[in-house]
Protein backbone atom coordinates (compact mmCIF):
# COMPACT_ATOMS: atom_id res chain seq x y z
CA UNK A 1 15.12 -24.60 15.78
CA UNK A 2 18.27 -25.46 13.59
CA UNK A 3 19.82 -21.72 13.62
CA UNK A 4 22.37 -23.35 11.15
CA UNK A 5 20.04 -22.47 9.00
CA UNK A 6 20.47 -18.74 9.45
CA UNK A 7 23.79 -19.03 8.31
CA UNK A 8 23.41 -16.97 4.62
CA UNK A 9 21.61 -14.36 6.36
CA UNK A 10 23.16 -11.52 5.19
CA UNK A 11 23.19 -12.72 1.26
CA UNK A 12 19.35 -13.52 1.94
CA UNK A 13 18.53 -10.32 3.47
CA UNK A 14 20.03 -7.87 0.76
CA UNK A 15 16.65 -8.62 -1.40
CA UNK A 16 14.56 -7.66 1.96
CA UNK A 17 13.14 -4.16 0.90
CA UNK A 18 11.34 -1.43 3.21
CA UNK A 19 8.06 -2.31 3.44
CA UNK A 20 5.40 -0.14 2.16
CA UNK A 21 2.37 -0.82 4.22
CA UNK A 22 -0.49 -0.60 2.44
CA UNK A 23 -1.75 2.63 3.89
CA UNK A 24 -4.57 4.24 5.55
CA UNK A 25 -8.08 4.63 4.70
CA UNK A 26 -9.82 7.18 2.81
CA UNK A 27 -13.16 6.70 3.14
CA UNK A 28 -14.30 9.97 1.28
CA UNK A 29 -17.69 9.56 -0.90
CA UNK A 30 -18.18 10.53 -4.25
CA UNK A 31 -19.25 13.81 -4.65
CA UNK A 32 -23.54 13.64 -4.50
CA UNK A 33 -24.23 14.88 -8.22
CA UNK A 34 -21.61 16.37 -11.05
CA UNK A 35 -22.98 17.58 -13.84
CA UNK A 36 -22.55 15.39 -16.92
CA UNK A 37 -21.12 18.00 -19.60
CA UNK A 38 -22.94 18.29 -22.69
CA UNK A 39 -21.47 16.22 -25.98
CA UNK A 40 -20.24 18.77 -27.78
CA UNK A 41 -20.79 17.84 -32.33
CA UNK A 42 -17.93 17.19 -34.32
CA UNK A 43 -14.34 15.38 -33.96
CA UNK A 44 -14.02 14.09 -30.30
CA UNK A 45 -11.19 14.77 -28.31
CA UNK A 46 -8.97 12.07 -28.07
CA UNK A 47 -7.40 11.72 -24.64
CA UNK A 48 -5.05 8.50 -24.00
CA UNK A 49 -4.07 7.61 -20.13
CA UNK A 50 -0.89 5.30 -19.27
CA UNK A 51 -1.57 3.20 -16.07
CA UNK A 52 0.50 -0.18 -14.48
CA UNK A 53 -2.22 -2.88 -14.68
CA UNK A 54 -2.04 -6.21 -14.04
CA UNK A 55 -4.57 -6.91 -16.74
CA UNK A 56 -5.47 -5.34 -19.42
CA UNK A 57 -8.56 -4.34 -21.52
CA UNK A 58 -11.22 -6.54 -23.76
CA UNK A 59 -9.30 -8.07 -26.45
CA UNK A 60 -12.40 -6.88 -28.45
CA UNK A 61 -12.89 -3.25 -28.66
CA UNK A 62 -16.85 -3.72 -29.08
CA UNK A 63 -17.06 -5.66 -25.99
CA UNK A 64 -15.46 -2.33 -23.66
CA UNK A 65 -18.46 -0.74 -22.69
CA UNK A 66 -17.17 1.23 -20.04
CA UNK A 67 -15.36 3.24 -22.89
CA UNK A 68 -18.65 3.48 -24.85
CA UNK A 69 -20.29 5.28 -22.22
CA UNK A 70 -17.75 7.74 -20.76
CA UNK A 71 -16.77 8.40 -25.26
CA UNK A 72 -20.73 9.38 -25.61
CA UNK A 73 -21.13 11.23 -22.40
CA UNK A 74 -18.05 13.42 -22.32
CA UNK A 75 -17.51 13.40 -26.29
CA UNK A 76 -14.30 12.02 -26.12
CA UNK A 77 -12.39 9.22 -27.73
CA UNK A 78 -10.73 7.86 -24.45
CA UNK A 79 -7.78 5.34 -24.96
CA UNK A 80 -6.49 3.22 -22.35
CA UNK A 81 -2.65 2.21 -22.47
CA UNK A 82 -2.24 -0.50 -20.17
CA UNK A 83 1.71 -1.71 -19.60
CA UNK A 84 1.42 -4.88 -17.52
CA UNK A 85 4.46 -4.74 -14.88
CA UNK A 86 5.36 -1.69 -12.71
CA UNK A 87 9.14 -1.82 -14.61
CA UNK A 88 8.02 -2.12 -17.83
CA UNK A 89 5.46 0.63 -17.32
CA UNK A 90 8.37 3.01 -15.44
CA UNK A 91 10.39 2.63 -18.95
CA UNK A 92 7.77 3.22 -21.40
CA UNK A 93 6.57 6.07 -19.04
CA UNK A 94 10.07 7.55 -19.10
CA UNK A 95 10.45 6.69 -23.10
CA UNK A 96 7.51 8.90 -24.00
CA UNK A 97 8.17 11.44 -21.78
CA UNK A 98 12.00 11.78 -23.50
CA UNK A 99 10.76 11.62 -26.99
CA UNK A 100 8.32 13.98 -26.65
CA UNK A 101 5.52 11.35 -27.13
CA UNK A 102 3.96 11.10 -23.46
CA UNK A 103 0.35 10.06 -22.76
CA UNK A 104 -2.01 12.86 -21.66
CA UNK A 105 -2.47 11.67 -18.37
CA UNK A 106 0.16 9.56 -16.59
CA UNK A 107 1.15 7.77 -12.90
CA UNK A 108 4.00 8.35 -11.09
CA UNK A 109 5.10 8.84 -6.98
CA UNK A 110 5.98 11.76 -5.61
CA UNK A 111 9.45 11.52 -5.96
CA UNK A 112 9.51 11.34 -9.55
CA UNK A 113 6.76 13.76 -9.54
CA UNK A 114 9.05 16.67 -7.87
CA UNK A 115 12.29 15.45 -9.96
CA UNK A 116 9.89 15.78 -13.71
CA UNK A 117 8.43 19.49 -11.89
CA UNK A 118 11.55 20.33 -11.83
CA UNK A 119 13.05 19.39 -15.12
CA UNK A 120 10.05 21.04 -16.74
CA UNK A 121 8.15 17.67 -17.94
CA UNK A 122 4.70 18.14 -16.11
CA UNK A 123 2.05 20.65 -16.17
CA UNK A 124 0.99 23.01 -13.52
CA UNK A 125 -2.29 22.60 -12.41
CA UNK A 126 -2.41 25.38 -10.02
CA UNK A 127 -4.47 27.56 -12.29
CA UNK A 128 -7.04 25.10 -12.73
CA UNK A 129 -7.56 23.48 -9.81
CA UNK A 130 -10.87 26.00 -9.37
CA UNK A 131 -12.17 23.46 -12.08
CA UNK A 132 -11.19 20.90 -10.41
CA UNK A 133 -12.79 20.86 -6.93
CA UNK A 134 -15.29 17.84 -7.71
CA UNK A 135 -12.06 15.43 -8.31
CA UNK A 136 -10.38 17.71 -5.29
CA UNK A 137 -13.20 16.73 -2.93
CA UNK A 138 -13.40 13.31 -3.91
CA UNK A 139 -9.53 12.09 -3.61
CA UNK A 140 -9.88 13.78 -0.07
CA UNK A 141 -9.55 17.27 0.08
CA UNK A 142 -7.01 20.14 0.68
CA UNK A 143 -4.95 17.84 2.62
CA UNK A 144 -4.79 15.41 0.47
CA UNK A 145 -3.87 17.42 -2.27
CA UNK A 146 -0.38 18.59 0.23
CA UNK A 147 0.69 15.22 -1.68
CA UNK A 148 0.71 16.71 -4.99
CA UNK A 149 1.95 19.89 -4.38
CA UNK A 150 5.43 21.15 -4.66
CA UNK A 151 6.49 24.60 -3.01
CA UNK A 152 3.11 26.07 -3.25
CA UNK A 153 2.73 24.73 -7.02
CA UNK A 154 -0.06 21.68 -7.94
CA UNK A 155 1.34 19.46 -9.93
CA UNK A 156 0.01 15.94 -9.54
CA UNK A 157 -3.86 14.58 -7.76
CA UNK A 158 -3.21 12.01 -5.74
CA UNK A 159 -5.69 9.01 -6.43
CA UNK A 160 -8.06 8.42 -3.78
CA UNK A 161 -6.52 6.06 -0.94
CA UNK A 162 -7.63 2.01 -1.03
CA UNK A 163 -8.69 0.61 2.38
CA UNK A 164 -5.57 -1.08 4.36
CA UNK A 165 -6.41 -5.14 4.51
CA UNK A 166 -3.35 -6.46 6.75
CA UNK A 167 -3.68 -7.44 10.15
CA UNK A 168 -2.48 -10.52 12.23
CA UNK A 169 -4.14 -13.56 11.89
CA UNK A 170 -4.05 -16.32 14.40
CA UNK A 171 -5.57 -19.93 14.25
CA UNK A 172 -8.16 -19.91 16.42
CA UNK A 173 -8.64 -23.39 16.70
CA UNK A 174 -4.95 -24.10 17.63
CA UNK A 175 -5.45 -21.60 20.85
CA UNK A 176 -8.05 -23.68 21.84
CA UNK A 177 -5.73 -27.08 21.60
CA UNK A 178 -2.95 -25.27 23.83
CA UNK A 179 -5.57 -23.64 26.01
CA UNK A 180 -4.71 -20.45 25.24
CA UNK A 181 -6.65 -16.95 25.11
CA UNK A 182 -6.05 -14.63 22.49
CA UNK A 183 -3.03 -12.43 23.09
CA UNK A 184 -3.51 -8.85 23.87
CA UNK A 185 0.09 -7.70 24.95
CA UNK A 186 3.41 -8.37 23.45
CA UNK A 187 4.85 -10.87 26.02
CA UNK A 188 1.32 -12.68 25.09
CA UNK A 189 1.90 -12.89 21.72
CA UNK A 190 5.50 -14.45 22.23
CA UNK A 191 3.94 -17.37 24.60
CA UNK A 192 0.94 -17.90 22.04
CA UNK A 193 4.06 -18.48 19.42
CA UNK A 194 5.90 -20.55 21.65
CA UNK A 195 2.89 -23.04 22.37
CA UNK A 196 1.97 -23.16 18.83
CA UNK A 197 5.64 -24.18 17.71
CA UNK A 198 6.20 -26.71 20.91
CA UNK A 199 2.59 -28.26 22.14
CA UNK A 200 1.61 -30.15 18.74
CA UNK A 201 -1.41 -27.95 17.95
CA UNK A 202 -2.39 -29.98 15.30
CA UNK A 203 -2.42 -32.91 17.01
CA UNK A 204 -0.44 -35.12 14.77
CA UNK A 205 2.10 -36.12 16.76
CA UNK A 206 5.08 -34.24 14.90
CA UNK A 207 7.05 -31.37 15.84
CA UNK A 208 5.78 -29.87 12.14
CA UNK A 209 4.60 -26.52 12.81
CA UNK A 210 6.17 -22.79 14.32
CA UNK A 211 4.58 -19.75 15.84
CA UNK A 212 5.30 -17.48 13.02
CA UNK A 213 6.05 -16.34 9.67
CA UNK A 214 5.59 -13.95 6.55
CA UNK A 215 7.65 -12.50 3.81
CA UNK A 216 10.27 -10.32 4.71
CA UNK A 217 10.14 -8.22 1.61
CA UNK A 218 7.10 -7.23 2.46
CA UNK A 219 5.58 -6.12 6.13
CA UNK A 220 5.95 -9.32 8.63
CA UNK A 221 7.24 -7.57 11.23
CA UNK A 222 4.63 -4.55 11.47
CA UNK A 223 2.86 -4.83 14.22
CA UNK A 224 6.15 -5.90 16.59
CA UNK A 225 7.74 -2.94 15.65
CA UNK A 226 4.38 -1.70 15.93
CA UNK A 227 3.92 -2.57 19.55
CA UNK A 228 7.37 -0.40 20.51
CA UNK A 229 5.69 2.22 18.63
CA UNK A 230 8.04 2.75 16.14
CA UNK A 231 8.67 1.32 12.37
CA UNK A 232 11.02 -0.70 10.34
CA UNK A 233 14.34 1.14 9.94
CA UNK A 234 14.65 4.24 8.39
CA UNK A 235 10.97 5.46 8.77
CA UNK A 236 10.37 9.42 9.27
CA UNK A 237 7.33 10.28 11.78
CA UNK A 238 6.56 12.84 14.23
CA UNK A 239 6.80 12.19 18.65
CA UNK A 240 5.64 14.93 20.67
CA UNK A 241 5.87 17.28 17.32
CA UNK A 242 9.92 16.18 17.19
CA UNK A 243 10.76 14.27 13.80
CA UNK A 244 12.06 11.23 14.81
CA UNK A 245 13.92 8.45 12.53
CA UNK A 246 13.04 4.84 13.90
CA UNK A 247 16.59 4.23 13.60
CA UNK A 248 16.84 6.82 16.40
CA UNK A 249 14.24 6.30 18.52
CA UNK A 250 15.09 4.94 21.75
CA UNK A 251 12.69 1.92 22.03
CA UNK A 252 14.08 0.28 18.45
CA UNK A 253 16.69 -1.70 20.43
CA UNK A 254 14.01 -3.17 22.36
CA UNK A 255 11.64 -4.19 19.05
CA UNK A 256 15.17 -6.00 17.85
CA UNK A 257 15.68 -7.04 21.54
CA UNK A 258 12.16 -8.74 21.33
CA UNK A 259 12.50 -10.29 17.42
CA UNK A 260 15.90 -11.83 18.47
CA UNK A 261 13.92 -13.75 21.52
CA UNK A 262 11.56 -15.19 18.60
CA UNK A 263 14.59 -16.38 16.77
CA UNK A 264 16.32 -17.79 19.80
CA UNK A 265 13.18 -19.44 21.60
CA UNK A 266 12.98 -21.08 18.06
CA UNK A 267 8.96 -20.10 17.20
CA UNK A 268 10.02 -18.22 13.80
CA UNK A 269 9.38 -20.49 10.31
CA UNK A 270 13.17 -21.75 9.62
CA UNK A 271 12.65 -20.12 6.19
CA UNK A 272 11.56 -17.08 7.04
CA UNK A 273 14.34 -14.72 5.45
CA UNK A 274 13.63 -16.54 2.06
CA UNK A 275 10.32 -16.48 1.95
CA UNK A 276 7.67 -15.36 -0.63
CA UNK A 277 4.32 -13.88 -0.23
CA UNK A 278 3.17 -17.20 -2.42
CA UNK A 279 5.58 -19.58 0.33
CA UNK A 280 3.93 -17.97 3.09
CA UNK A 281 0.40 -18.22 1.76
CA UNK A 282 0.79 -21.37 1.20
CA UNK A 283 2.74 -22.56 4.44
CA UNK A 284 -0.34 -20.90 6.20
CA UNK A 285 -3.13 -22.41 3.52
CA UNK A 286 -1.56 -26.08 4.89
CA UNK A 287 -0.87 -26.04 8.53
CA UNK A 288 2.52 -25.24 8.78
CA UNK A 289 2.13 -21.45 10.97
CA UNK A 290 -0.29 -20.11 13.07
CA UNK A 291 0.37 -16.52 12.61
CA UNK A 292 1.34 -13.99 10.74
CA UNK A 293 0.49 -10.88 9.15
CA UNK A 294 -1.82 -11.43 6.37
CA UNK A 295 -4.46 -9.34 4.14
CA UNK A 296 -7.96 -10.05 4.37
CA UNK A 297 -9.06 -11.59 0.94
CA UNK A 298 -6.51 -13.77 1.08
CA UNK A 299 -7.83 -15.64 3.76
CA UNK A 300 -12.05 -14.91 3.32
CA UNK A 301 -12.63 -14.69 -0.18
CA UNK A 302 -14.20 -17.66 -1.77
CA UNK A 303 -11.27 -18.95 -3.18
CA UNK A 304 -9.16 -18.62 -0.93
CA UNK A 305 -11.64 -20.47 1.67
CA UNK A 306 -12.09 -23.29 -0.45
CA UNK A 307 -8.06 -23.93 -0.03
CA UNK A 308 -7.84 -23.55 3.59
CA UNK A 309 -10.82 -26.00 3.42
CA UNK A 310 -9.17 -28.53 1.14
CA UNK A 311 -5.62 -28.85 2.97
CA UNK A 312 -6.93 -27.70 6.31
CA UNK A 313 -10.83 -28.47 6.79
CA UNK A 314 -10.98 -27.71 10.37
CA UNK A 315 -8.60 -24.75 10.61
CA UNK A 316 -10.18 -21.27 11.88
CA UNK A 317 -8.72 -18.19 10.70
CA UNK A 318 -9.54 -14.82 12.82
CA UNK A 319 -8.15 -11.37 13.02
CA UNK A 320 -6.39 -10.08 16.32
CA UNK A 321 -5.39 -6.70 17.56
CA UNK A 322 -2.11 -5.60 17.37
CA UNK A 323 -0.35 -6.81 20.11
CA UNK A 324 0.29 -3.95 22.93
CA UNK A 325 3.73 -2.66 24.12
CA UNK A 326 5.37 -0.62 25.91
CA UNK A 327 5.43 1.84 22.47
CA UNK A 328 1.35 1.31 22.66
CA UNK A 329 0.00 -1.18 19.70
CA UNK A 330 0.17 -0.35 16.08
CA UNK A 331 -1.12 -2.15 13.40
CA UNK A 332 2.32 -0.97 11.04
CA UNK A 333 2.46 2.73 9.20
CA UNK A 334 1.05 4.74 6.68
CA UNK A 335 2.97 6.39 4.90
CA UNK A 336 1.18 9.34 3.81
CA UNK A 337 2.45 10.93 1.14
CA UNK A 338 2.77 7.78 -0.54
CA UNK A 339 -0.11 7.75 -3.01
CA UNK A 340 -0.23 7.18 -6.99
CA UNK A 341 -0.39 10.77 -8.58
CA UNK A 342 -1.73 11.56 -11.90
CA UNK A 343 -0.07 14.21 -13.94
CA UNK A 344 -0.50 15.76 -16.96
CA UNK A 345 2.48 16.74 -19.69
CA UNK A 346 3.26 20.15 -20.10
CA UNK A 347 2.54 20.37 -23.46
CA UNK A 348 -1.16 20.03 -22.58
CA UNK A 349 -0.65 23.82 -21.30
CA UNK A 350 -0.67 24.44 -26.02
CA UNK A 351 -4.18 22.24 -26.34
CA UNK A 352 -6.53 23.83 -24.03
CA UNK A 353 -9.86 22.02 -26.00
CA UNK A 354 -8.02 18.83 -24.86
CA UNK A 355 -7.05 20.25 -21.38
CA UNK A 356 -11.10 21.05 -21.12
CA UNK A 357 -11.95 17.57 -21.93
CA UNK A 358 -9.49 16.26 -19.00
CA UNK A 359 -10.47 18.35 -16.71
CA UNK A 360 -14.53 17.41 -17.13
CA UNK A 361 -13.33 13.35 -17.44
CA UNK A 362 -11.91 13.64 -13.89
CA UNK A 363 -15.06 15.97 -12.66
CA UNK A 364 -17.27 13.13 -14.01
CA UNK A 365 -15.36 9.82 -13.06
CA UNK A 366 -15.57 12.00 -9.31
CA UNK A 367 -19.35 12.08 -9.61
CA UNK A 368 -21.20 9.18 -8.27
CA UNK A 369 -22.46 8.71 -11.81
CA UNK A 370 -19.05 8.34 -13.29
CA UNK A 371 -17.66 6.87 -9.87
CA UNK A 372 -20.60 4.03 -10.04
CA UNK A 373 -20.03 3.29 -13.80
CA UNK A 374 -16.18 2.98 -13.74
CA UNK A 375 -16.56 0.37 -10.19
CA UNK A 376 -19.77 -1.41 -11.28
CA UNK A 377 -20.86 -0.80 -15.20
CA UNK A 378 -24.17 0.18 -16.64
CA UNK A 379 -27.27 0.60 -13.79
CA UNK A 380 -29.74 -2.34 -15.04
CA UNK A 381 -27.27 -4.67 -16.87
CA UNK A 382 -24.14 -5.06 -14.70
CA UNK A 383 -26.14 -3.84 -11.43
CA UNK A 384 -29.30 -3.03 -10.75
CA UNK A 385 -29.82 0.08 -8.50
CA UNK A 386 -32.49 0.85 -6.07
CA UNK A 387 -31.98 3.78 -3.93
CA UNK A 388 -28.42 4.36 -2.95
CA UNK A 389 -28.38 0.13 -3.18
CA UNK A 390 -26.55 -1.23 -5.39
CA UNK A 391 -26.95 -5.09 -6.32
CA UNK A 392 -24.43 -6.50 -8.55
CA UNK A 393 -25.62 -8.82 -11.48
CA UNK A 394 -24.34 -11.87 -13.13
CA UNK A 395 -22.92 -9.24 -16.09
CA UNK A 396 -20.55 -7.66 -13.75
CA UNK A 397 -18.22 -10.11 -14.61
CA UNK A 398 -17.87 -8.93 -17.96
CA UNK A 399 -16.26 -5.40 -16.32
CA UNK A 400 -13.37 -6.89 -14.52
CA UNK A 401 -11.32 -4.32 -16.39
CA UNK A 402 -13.46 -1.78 -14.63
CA UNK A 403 -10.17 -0.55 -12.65
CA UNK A 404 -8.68 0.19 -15.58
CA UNK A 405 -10.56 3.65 -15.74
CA UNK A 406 -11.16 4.43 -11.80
CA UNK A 407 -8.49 7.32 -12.70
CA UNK A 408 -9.19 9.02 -9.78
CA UNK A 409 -9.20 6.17 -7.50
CA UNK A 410 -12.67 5.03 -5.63
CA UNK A 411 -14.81 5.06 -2.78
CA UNK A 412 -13.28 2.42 -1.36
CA UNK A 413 -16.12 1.42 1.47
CA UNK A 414 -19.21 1.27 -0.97
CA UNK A 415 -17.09 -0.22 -3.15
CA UNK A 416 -16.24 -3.05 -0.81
CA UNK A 417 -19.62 -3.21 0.65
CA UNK A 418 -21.34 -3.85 -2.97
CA UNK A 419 -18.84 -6.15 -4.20
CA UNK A 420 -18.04 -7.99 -0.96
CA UNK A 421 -20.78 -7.35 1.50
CA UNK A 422 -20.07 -11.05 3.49
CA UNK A 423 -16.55 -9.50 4.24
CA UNK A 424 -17.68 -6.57 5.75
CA UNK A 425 -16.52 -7.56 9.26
CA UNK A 426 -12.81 -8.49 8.47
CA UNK A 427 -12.57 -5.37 6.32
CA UNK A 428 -13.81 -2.81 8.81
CA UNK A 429 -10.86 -4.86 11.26
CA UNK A 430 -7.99 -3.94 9.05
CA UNK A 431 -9.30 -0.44 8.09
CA UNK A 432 -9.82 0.21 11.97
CA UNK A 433 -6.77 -0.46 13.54
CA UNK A 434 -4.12 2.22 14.58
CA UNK A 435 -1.40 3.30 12.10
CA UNK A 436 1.86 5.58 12.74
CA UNK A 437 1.79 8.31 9.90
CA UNK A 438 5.00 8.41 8.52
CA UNK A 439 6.18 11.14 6.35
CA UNK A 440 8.58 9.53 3.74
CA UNK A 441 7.34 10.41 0.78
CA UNK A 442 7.54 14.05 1.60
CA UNK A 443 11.66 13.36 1.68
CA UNK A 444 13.23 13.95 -1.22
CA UNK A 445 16.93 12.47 -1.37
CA UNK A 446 19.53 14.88 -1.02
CA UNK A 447 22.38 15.29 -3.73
CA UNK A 448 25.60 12.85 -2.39
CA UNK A 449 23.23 10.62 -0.60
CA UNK A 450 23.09 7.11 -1.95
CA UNK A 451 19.21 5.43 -0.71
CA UNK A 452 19.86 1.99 -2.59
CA UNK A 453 23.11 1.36 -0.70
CA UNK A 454 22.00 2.84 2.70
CA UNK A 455 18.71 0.49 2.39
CA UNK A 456 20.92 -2.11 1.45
CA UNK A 457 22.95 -2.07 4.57
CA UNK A 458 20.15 -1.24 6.54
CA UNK A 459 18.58 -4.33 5.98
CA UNK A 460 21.51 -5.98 6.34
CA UNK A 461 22.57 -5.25 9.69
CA UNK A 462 18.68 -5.22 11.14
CA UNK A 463 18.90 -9.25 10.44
CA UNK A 464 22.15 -9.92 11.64
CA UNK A 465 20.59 -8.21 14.74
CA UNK A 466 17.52 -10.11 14.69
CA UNK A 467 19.64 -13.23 14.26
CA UNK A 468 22.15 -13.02 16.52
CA UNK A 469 24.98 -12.49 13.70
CA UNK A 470 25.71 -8.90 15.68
CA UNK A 471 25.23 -8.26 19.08
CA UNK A 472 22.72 -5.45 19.91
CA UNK A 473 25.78 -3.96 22.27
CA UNK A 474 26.79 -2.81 18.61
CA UNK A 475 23.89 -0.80 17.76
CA UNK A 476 25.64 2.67 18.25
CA UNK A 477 28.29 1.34 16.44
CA UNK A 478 25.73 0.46 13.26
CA UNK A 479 24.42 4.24 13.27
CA UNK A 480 28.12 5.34 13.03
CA UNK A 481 29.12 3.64 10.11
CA UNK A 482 25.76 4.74 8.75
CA UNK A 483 26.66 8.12 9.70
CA UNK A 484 29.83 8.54 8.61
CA UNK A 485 30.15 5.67 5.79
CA UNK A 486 26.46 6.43 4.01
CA UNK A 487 26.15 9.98 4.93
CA UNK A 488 22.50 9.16 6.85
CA UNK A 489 23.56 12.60 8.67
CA UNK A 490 23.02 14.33 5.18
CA UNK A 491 19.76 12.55 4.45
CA UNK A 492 18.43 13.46 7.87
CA UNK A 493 19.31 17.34 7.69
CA UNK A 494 17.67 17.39 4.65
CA UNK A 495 14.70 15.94 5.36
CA UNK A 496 14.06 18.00 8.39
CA UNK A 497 14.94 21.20 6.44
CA UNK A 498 12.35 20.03 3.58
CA UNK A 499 9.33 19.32 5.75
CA UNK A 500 9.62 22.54 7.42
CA UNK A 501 9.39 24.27 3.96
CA UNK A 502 6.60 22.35 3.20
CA UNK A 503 4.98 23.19 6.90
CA UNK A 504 4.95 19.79 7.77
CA UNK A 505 6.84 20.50 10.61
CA UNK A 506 8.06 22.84 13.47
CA UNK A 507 11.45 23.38 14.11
């Protein structure tokens, strides 16, 4: 490999972001039976939520019948504001909010949850949570519900937690042109990389493909930091009941040790630092890589097999195990506290018809009644229902907005098993494998500490490690500057003083 190519490393790297990984499973059912509140006569309440979508509703009102149902059943007048874009949705959130104009139910993370507690902005739900204990149960319980508190107060529920779909995925059918077995260990891995960027796997007789590749913005590198038992920089998580920063932890110069051999052995995708997750989908979708860390429906739903058929008809796509190391084997982090919270304004605390009507929505949609019609539709036209089966129809397509109103989240297993029930296998892979918990979300930032340009040269100097730009002999030297230059020593007395308050730790 050309490492010329590396050369605008640290320009390319200052878009590379932590990566969020997309976070354990919560595999909690909806609650058996809910009672469905009787329909009060006269004027119905009118309740409107603001949610991030990537779609939006019916362009025809008449044709919503998800809203039809839940409007008749909970005597309501439920209105959907859907802001396409998670910027454009932050602004419009924050707009409202200022003017006095917010929705009556709202997302945000915990972060800005604590900072709007604070200021005054969101209502306390501590008094009502007694009301609450079918939507309690269903997003997972008391401890999920730590999320959403703030020094003893509950101000936000956390939705309930979608199933994890990343793992590594290998091309099978390469392995077997090297005459290789799967790898199981780290050291494995790098040889299965090696042979797969060197031996011609594809038999065309070009040196045309690499070992590896993935987006760097995103979570590439999970399960190698994984396999040294520790994170990408900058992640909080508990050893032995000790609080530990990755960029602390003793075997981190050994996971950078270990990515640096990948770049110098020459089995990393030259354009790796650039990439996107549509360049690495599609370097994967037409024989360019043979692994890297990818989620499930990208590579089994029925679209996405018809691609890999059409560029690459005999390629064979399977799910490994995160390789093992001397940290154990880790399939990347969840980040725990890290879940979408709904909140309510405070000005709901003067409307306490409306607060009713709320409160019973969220009861219902946590009902497998109201969990079943906001995943599915109506029982005999968009699925037909026999026992606890459920058999989608040829209608369900009409409800592809059904997300939209799945306010409290969903149980994410049925849900999968009804709508994808030929997956089953990869699914139960990714939501399987072994995650560090990491506490981040917990953190808030401390006054005088600047994230955006600690992340920033963070990032920086963790590629100019990886590629050789810095030697690893200045490691020490790194933490120093982060020390002393970005105040990381304020950020991590904080954050050890804050999850002891919140009894998340021992100290």
């Amino acid at each position: 490999m050309d490492l010329k190519r590396w050369q605008s490393v640290p320009t390319l790297v200052t878009c590379v972001l932590l990566a969020f990984s997309l976070a354990g499973c919560n595999q909690q059912s909806a609650s058996p039976e809910s009672s469905v509140p009787n329909n009060q006569t006269g004027a119905k309440v009118k309740i409107e939520v603001l949610v991030s979508a990537i779609n939006n509703l019916p362009t025809d009102p008449a044709m919503d019948m998800i809203k039809k149902e839940l409007d008749t059943k909970l005597g309501i007048d439920l209105k959907i504001t859907a802001v396409v874009g998670d910027e454009d949705y932050k602004n419009q959130r924050n707009l409202r909010l200022a003017s006095n104009t917010s929705a009556d139910l709202f997302y945000v993370d915990r972060r800005d949850m604590i900072k709007l507690s604070q200021q005054g902005s969101l209502l306390d739900l501590s008094p009502h949570m007694d009301k609450l204990q079918a939507t309690k149960q269903f997003v997972g319980g008391e401890e999920a519900m730590t999320t959403g508190t703030v020094k003893g107060r509950v101000f936000g529920i956390p939705k309930a937690s979608p199933a994890p779909q990343f793992t590594l995925w290998l091309r099978q059918d390469w392995l077997e042109q090297v005459g290789m077995q799967v790898p199981v260990t780290i050291s494995e891995l790098l040889h299965v990389m090696k042979a797969f960027t060197e031996q011609d796997p594809d038999r065309n007789g070009k040196n045309d493909t690499y070992g590896f590749t993935g987006n760097p913005q995103f979570n590439a590198l999970d399960q190698i930091f994984g396999a040294y038992g520790t994170t990408y920089l900058g992640k909080f998580y508990l050893k032995d009941g000790k609080l530990v920063n990755s960029i602390y932890d003793p075997r981190i110069k050994q996971a950078l040790g270990f990515m640096n051999e990948m770049v110098k052995q020459g089995v990393v995708d030259p354009d790796f630092l650039a990439n996107t997750k549509g360049q690495q989908k599609d370097k994967a979708y037409q024989g360019q890589v043979g692994l890297l860390n990818f989620n499930w429906p990208v590579v089994v739903n029925s679209d996405a097999a018809k691609q890999i058929s059409a560029f690459q008809p005999q390629a064979k796509w399977v799910q490994i195990q995160a390789p093992t190391g001397p940290g154990g084997s880790y399939n990347g982090y969840d980040d725990v506290g890290a879940r979408s919270m709904m909140v309510m304004p405070a000005s709901l605390q003067k409307e306490p018809e409306k607060l009713q009507k709320i409160i019973e929505l969220l009861n219902y949609l946590s009902s497998t009644e109201g969990s079943r019609l906001v995943q599915y539709g109506l029982p005999g036209i968009h699925y037909q229902l026999s026992g606890e089966t459920i058999t989608p129809t040829e209608q369900i397509h009409d409800v592809v907005y059904s997300h939209l109103y799945q306010l409290v989240g969903r149980d994410e297993m049925t849900y999968l098993q009804t709508k994808f029930p030929d997956a089953e296998p990869y699914y139960r892979f990714a939501i399987e494998q072994s995650r560090l918990k990491v506490l981040d979300a917990f953190i808030e930032l401390p006054p005088g500490f600047n994230a955006a340009d600690a992340n920033r040269y963070i990032m920086e100097e963790t590629f100019k490690f990886i590629y050789d730009k810095r030697p690893l002999s200045e490691y020490d030297d790194f933490v120093h500057t982060l020390e002393k230059t970005y105040h990381y020593e304020l950020y991590m007395e904080s954050a050890i003083k804050q999850l002891v308050e919140q009894d998340l730790l021992n100290q």
